[in-house]
PDB file of N, CA and C in Angstrom:
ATOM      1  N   UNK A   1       4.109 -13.846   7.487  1.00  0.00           N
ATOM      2  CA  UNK A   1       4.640 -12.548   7.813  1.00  0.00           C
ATOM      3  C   UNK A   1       3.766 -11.917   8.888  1.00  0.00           C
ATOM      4  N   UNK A   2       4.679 -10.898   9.934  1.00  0.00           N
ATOM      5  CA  UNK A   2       3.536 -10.828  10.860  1.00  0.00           C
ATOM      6  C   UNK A   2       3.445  -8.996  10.644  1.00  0.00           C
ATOM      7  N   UNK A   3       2.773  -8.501  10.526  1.00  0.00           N
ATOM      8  CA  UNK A   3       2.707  -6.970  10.585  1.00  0.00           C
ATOM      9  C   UNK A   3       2.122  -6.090  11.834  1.00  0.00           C
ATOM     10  N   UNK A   4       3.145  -5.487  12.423  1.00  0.00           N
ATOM     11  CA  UNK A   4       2.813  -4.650  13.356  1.00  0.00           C
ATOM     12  C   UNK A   4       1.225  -3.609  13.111  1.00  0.00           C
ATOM     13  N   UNK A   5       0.895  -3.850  14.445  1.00  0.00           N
ATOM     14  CA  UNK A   5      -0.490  -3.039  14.079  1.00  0.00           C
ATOM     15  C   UNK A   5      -0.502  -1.309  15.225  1.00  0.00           C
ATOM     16  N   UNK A   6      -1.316  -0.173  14.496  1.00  0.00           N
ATOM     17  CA  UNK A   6      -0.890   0.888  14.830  1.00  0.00           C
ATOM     18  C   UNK A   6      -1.524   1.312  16.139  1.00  0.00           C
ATOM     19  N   UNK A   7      -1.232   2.060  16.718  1.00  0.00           N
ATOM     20  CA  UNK A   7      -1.634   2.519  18.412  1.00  0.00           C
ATOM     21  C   UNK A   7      -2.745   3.551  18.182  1.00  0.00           C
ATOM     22  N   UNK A   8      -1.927   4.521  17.269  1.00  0.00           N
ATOM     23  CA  UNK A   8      -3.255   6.000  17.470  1.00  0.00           C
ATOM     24  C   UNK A   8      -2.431   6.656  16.153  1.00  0.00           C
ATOM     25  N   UNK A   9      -3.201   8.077  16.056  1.00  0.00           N
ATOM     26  CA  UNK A   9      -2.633   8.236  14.921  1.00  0.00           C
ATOM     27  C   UNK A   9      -2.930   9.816  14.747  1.00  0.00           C
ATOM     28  N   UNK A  10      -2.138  10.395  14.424  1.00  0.00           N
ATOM     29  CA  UNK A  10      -1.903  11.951  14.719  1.00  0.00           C
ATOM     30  C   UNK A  10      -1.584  12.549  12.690  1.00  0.00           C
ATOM     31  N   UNK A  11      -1.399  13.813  12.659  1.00  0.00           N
ATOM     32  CA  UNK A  11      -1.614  14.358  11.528  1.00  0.00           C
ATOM     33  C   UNK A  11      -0.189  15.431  11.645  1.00  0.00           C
ATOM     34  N   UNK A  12       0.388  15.109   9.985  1.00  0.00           N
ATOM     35  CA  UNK A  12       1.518  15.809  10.279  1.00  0.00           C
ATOM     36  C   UNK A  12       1.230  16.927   9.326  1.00  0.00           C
ATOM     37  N   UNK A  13       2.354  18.338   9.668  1.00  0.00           N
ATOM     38  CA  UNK A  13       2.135  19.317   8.830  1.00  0.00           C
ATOM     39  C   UNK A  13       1.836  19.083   7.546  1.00  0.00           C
ATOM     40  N   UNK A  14       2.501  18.111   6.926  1.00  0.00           N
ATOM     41  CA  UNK A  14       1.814  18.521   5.553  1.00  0.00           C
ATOM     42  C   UNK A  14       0.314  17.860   5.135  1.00  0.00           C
ATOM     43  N   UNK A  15      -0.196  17.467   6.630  1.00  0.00           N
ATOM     44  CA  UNK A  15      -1.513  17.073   6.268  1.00  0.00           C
ATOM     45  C   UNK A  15      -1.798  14.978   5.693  1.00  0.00           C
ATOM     46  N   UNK A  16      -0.436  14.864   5.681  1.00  0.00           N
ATOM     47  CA  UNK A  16      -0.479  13.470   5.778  1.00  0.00           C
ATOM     48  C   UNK A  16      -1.297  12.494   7.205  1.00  0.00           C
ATOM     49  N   UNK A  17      -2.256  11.744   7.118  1.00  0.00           N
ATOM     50  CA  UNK A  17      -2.257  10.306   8.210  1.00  0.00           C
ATOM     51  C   UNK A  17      -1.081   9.490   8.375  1.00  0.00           C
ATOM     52  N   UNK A  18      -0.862   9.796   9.645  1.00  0.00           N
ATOM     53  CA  UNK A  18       0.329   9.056  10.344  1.00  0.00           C
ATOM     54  C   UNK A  18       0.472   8.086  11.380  1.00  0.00           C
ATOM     55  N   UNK A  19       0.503   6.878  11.489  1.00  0.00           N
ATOM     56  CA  UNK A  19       0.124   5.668  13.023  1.00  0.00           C
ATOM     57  C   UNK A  19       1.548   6.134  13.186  1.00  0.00           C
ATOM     58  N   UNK A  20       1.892   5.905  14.816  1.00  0.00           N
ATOM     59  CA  UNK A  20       2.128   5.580  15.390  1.00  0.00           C
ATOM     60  C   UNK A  20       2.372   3.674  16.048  1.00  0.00           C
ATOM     61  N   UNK A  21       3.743   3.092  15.074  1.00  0.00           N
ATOM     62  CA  UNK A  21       3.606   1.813  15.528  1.00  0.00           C
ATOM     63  C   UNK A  21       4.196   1.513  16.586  1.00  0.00           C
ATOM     64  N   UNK A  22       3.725   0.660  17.251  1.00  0.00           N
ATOM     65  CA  UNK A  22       4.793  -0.333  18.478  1.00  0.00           C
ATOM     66  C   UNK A  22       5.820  -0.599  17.800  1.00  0.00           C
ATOM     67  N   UNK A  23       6.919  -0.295  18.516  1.00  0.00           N
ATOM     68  CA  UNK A  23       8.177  -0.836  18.019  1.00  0.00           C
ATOM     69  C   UNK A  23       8.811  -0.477  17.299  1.00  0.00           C
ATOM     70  N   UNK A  24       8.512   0.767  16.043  1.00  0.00           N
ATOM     71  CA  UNK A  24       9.138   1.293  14.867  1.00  0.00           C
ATOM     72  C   UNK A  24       8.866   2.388  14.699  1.00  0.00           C
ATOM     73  N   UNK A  25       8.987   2.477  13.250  1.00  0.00           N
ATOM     74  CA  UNK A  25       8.880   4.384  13.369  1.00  0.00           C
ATOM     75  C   UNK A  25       6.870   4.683  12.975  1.00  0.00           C
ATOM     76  N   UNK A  26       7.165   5.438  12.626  1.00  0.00           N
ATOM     77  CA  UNK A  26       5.447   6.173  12.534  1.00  0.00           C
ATOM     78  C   UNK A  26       5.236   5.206  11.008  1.00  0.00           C
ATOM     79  N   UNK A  27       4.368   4.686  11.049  1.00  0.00           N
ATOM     80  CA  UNK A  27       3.222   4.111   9.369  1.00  0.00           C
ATOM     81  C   UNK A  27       3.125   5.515   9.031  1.00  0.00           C
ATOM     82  N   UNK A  28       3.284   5.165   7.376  1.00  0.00           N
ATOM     83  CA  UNK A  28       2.530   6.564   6.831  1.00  0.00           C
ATOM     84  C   UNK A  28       1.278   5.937   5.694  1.00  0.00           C
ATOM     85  N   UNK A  29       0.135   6.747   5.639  1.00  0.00           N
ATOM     86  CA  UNK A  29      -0.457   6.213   4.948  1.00  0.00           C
ATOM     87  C   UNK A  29      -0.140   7.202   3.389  1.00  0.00           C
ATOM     88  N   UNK A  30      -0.911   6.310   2.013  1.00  0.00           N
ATOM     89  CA  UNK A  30      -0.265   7.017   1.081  1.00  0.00           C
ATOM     90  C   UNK A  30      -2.027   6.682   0.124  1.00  0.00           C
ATOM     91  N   UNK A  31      -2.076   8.241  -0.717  1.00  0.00           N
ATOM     92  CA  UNK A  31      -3.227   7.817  -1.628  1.00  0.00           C
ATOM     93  C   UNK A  31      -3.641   6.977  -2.724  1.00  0.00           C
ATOM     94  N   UNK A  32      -4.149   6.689  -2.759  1.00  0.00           N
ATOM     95  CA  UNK A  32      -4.980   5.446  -3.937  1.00  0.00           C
ATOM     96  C   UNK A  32      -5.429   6.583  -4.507  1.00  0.00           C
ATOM     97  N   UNK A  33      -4.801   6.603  -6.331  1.00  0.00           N
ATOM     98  CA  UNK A  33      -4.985   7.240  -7.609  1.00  0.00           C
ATOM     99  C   UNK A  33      -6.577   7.832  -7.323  1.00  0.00           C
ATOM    100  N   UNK A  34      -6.639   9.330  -7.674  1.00  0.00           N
ATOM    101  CA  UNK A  34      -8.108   9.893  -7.471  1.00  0.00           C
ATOM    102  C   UNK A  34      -8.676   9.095  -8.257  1.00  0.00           C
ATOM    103  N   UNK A  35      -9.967   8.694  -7.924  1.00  0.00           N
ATOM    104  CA  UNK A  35     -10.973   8.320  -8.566  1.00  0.00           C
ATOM    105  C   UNK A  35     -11.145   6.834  -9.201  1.00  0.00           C
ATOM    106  N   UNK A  36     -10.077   6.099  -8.114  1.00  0.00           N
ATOM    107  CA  UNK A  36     -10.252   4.801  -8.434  1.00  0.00           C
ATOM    108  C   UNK A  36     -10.949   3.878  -7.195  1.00  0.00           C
ATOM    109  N   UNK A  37     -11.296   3.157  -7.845  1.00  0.00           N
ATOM    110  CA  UNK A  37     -11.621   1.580  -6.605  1.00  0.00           C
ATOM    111  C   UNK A  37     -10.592   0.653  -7.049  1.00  0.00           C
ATOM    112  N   UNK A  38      -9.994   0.150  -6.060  1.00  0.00           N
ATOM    113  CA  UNK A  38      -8.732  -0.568  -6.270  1.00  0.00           C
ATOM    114  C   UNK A  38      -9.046  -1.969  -5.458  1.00  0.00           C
ATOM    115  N   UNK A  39      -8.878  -2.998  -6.493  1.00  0.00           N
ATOM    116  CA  UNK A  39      -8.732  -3.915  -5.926  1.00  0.00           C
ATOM    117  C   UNK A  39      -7.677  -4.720  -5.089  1.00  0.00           C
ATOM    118  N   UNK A  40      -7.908  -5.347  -3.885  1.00  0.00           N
ATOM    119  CA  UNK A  40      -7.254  -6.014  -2.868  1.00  0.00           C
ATOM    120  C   UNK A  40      -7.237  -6.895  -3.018  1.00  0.00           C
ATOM    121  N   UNK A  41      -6.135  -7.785  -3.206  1.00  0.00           N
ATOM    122  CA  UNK A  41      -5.517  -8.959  -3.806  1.00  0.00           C
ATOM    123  C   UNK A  41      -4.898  -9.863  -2.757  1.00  0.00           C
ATOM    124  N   UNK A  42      -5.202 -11.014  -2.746  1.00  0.00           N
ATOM    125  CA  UNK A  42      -4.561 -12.017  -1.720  1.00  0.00           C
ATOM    126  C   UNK A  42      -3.222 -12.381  -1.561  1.00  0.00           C
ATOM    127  N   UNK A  43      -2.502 -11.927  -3.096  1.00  0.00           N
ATOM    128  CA  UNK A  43      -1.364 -12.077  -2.754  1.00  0.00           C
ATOM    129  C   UNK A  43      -0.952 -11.332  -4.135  1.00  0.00           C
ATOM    130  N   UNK A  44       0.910 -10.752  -4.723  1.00  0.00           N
ATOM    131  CA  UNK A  44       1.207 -10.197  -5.206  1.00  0.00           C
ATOM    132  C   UNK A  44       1.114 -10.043  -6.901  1.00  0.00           C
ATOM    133  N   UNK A  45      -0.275 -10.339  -7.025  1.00  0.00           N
ATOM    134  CA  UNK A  45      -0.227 -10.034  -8.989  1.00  0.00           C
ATOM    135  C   UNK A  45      -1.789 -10.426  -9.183  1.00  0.00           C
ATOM    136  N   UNK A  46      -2.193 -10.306 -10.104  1.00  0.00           N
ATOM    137  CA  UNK A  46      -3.304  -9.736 -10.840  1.00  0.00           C
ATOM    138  C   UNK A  46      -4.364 -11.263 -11.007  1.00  0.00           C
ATOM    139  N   UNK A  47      -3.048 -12.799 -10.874  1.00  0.00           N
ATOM    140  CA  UNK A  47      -4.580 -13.833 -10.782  1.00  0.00           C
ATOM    141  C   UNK A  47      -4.277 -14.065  -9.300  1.00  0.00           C
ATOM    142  N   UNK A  48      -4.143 -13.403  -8.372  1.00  0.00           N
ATOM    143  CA  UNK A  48      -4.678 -13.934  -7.257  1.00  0.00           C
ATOM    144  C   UNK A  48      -5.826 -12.880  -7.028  1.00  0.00           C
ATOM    145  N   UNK A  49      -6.658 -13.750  -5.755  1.00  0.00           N
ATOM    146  CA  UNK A  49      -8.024 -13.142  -5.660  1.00  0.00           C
ATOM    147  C   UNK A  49      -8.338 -12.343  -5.082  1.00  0.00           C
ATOM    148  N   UNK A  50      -9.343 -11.939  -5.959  1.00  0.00           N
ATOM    149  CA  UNK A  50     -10.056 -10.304  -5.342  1.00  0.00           C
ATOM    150  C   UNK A  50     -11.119 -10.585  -3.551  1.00  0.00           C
ATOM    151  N   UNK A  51      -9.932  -9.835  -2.565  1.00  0.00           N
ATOM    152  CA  UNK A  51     -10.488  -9.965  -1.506  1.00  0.00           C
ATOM    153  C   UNK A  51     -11.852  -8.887  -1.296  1.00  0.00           C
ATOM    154  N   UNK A  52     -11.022  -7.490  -1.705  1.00  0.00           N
ATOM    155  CA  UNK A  52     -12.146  -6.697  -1.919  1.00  0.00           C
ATOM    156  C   UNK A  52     -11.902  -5.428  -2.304  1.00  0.00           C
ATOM    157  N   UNK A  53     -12.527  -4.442  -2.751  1.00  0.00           N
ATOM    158  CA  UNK A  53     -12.361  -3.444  -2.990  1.00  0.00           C
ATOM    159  C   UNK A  53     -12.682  -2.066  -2.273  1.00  0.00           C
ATOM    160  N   UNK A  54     -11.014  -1.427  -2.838  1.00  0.00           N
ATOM    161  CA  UNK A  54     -10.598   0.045  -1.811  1.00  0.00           C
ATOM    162  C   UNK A  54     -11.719   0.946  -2.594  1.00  0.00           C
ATOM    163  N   UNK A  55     -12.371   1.785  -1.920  1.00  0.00           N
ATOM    164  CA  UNK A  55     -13.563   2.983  -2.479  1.00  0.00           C
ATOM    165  C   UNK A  55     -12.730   4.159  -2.725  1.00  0.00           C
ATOM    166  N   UNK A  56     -13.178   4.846  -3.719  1.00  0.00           N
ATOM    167  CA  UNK A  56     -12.462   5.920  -4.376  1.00  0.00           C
ATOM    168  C   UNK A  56     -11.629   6.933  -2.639  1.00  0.00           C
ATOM    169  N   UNK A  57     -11.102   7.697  -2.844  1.00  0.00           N
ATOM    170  CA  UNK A  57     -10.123   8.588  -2.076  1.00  0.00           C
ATOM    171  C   UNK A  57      -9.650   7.764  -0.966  1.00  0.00           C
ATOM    172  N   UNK A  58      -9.311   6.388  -1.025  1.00  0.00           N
ATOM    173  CA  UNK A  58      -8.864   5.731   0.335  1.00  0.00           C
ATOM    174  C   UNK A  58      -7.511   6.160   0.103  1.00  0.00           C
ATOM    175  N   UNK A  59      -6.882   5.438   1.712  1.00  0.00           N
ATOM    176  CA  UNK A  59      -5.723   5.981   1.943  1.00  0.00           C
ATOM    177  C   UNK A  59      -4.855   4.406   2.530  1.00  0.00           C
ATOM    178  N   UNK A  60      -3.667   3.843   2.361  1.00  0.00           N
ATOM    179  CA  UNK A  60      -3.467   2.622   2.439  1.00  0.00           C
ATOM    180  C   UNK A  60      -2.386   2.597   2.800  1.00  0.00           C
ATOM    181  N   UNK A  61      -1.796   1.950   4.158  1.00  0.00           N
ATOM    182  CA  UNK A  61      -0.229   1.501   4.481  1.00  0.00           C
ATOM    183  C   UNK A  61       0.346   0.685   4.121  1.00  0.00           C
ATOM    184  N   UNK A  62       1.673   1.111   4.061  1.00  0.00           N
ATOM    185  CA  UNK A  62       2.755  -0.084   3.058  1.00  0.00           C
ATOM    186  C   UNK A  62       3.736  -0.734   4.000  1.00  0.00           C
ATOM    187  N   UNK A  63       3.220  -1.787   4.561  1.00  0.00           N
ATOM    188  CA  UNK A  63       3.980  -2.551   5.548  1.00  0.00           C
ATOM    189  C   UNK A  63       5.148  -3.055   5.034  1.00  0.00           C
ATOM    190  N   UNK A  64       5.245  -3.178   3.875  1.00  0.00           N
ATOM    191  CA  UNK A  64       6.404  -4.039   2.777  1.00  0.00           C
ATOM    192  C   UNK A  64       6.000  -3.888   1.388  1.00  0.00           C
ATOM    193  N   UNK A  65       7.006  -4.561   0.801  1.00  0.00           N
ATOM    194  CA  UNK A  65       6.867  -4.265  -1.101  1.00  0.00           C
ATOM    195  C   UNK A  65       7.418  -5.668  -1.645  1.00  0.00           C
ATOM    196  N   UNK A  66       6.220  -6.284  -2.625  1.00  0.00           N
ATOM    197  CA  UNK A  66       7.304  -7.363  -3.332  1.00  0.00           C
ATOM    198  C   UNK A  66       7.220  -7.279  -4.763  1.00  0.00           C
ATOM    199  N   UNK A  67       7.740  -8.023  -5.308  1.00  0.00           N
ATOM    200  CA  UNK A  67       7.755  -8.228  -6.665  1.00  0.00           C
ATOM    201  C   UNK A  67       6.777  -9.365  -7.097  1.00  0.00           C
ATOM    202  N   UNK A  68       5.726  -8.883  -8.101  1.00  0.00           N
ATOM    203  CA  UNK A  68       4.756  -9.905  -9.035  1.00  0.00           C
ATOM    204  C   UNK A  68       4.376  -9.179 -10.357  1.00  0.00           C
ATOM    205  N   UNK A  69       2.986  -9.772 -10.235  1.00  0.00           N
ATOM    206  CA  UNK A  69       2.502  -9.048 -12.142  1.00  0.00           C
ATOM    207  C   UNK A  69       2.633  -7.840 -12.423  1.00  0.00           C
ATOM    208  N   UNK A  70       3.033  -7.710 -13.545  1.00  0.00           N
ATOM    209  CA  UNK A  70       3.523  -6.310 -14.331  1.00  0.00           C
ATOM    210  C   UNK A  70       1.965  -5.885 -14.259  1.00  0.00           C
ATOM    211  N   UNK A  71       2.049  -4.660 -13.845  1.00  0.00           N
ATOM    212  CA  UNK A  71       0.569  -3.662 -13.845  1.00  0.00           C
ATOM    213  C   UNK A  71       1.315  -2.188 -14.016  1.00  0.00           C
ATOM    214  N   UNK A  72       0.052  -2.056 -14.824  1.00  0.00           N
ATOM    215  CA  UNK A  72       0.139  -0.420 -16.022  1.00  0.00           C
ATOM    216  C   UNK A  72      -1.228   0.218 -14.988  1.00  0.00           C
ATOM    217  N   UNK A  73      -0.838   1.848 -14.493  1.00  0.00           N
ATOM    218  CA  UNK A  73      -1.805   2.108 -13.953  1.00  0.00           C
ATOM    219  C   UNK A  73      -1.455   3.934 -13.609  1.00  0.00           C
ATOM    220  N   UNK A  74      -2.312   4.604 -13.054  1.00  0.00           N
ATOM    221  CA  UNK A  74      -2.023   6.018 -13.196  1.00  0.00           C
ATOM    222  C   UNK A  74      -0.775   6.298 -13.041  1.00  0.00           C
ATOM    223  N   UNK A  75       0.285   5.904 -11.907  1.00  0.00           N
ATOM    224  CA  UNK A  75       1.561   6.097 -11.725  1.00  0.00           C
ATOM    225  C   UNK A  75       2.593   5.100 -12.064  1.00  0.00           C
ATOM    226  N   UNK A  76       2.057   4.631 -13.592  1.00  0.00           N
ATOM    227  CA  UNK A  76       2.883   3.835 -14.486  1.00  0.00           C
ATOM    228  C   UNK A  76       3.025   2.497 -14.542  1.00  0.00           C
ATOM    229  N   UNK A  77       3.891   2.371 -14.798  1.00  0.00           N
ATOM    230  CA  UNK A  77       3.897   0.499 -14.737  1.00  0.00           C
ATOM    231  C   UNK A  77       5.391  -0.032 -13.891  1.00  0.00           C
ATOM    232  N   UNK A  78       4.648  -1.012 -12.988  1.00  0.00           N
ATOM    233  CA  UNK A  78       5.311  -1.496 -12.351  1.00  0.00           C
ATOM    234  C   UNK A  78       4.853  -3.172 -11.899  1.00  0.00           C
ATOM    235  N   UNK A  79       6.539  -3.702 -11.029  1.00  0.00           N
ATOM    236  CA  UNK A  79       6.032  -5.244 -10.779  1.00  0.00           C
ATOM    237  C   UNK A  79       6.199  -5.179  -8.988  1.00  0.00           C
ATOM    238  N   UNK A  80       6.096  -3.921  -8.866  1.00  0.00           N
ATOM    239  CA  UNK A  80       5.913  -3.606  -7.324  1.00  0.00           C
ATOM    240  C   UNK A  80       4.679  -3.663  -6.330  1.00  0.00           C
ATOM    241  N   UNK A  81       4.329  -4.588  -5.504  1.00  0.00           N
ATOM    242  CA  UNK A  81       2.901  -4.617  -4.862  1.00  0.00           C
ATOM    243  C   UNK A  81       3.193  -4.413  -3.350  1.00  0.00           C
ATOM    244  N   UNK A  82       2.169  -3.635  -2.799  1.00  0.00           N
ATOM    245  CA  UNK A  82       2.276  -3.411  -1.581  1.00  0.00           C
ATOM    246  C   UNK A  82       1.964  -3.933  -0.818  1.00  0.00           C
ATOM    247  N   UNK A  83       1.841  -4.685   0.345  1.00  0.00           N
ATOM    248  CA  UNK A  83       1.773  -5.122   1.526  1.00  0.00           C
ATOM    249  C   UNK A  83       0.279  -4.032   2.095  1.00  0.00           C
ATOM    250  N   UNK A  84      -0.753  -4.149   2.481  1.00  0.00           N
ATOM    251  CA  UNK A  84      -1.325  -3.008   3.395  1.00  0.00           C
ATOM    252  C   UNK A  84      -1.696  -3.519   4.389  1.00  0.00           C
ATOM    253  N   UNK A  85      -1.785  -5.082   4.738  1.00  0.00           N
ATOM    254  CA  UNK A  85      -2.028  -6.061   5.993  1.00  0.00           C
ATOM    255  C   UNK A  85      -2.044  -7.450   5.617  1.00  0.00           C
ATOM    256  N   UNK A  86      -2.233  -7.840   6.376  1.00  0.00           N
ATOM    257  CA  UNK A  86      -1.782  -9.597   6.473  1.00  0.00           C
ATOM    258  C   UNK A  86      -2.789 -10.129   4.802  1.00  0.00           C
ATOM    259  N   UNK A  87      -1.878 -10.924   4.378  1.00  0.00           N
ATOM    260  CA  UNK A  87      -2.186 -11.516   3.097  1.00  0.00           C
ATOM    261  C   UNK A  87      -3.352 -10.511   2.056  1.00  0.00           C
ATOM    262  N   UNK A  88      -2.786  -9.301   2.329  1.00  0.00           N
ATOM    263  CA  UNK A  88      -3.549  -8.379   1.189  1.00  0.00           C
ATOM    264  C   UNK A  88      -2.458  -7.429   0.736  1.00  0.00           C
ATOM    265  N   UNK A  89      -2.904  -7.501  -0.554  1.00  0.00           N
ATOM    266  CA  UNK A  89      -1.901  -6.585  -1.533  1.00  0.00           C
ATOM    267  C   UNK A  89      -2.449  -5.496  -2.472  1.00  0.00           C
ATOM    268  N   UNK A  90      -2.078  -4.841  -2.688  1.00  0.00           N
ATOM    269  CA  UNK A  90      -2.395  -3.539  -4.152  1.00  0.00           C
ATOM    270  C   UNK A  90      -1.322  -3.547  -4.959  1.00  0.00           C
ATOM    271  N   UNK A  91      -1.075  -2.943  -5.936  1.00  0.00           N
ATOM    272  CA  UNK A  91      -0.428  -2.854  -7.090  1.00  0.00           C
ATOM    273  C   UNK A  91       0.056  -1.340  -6.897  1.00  0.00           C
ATOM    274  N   UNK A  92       1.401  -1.040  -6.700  1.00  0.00           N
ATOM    275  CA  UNK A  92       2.372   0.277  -6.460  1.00  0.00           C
ATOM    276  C   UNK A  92       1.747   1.022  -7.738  1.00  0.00           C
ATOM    277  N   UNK A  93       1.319   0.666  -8.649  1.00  0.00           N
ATOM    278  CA  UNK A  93       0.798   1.120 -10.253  1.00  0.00           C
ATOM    279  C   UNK A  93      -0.105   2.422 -10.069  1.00  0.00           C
ATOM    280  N   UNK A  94      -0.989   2.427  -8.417  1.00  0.00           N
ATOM    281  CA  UNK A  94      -1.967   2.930  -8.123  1.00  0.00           C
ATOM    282  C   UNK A  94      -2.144   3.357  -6.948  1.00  0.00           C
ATOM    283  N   UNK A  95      -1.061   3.355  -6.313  1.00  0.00           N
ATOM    284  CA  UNK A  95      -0.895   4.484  -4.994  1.00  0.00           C
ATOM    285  C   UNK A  95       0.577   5.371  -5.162  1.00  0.00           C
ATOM    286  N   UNK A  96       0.027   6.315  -4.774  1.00  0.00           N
ATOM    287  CA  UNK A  96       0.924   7.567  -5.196  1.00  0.00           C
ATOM    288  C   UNK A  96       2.269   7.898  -3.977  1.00  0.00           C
ATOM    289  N   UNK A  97       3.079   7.013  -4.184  1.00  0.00           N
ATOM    290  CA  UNK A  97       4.390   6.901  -3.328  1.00  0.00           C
ATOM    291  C   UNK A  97       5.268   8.051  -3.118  1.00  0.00           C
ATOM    292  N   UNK A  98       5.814   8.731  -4.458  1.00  0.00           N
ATOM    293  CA  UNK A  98       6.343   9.939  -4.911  1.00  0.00           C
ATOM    294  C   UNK A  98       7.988   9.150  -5.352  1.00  0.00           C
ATOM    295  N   UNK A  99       7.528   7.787  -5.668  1.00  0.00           N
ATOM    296  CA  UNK A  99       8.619   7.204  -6.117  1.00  0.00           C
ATOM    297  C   UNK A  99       8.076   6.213  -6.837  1.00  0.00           C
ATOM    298  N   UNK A 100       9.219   5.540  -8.026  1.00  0.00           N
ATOM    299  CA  UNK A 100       8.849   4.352  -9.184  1.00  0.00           C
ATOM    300  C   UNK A 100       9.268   3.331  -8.377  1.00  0.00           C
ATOM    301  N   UNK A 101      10.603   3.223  -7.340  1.00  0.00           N
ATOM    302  CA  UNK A 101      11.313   2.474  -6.866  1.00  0.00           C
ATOM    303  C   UNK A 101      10.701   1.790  -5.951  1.00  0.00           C
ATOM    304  N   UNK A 102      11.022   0.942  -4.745  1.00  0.00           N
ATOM    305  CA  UNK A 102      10.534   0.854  -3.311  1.00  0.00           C
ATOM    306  C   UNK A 102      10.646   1.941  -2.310  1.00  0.00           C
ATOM    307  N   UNK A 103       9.641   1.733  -1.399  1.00  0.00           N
ATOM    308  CA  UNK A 103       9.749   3.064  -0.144  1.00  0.00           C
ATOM    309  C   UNK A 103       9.901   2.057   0.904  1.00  0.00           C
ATOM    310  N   UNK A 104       9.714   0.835   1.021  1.00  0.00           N
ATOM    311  CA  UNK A 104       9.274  -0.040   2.260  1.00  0.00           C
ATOM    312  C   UNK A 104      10.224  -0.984   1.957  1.00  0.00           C
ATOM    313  N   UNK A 105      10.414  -1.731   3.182  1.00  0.00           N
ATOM    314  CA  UNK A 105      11.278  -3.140   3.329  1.00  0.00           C
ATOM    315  C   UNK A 105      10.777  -4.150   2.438  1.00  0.00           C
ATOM    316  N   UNK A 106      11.413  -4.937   1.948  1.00  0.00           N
ATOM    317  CA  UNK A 106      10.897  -6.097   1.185  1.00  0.00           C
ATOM    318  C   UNK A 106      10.341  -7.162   2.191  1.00  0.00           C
ATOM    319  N   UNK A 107       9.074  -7.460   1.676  1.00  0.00           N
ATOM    320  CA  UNK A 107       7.737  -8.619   2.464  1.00  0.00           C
ATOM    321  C   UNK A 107       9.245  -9.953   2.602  1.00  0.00           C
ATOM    322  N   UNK A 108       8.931 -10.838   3.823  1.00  0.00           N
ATOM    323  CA  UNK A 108       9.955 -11.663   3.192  1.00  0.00           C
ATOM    324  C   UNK A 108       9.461 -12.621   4.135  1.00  0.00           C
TER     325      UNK A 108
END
């Protein structure tokens, strides 16, 4: 999968981080649950490996969404994992979307 990478990046009224991509609409970035370190996963569920870990108040783009391991986490349980760059994933369980569903295209 190839993921567009962002130009610059400007701040919208409600105070959200916003890129600017080539080719599409604006990236939005979205928060990682207060007060967690979240691990970055090589690929979509809980035994693939820990690439590394997000530090509490990060902020993370969702290039795509797929389906893997069921994970229970501040914003519930889900088998939704996010995309945030090439062969790294998080668990939707733990970034705060303002949805249970998908927001992003499916990884494919």
């Amino acid at each position: 999968m190839s993921v567009e990478r962002a130009e610059d990046i400007r701040n919208t009224d409600e105070g959200e981080d916003v890129k600017a991509v080539a080719g599409s609409a604006a990236l939005r970035y979205y928060a990682v649950a207060p007060g967690t370190r979240l691990n970055v996963r090589s690929g979509p569920g809980t035994s693939y490996n820990v690439l590394y870990v997000l530090p509490e108040g990060a902020k993370v783009p969702i290039y795509c969404q797929t389906s893997g391991t069921t994970v229970t986490g501040p914003y519930g349980t889900t088998k939704i994992w996010d995309n945030i760059d090439n062969g790294e994933y998080v668990s939707d369980a733990y970034v705060q979307t303002g949805s249970d569903g998908y927001i992003a295209p499916r990884c494919g």
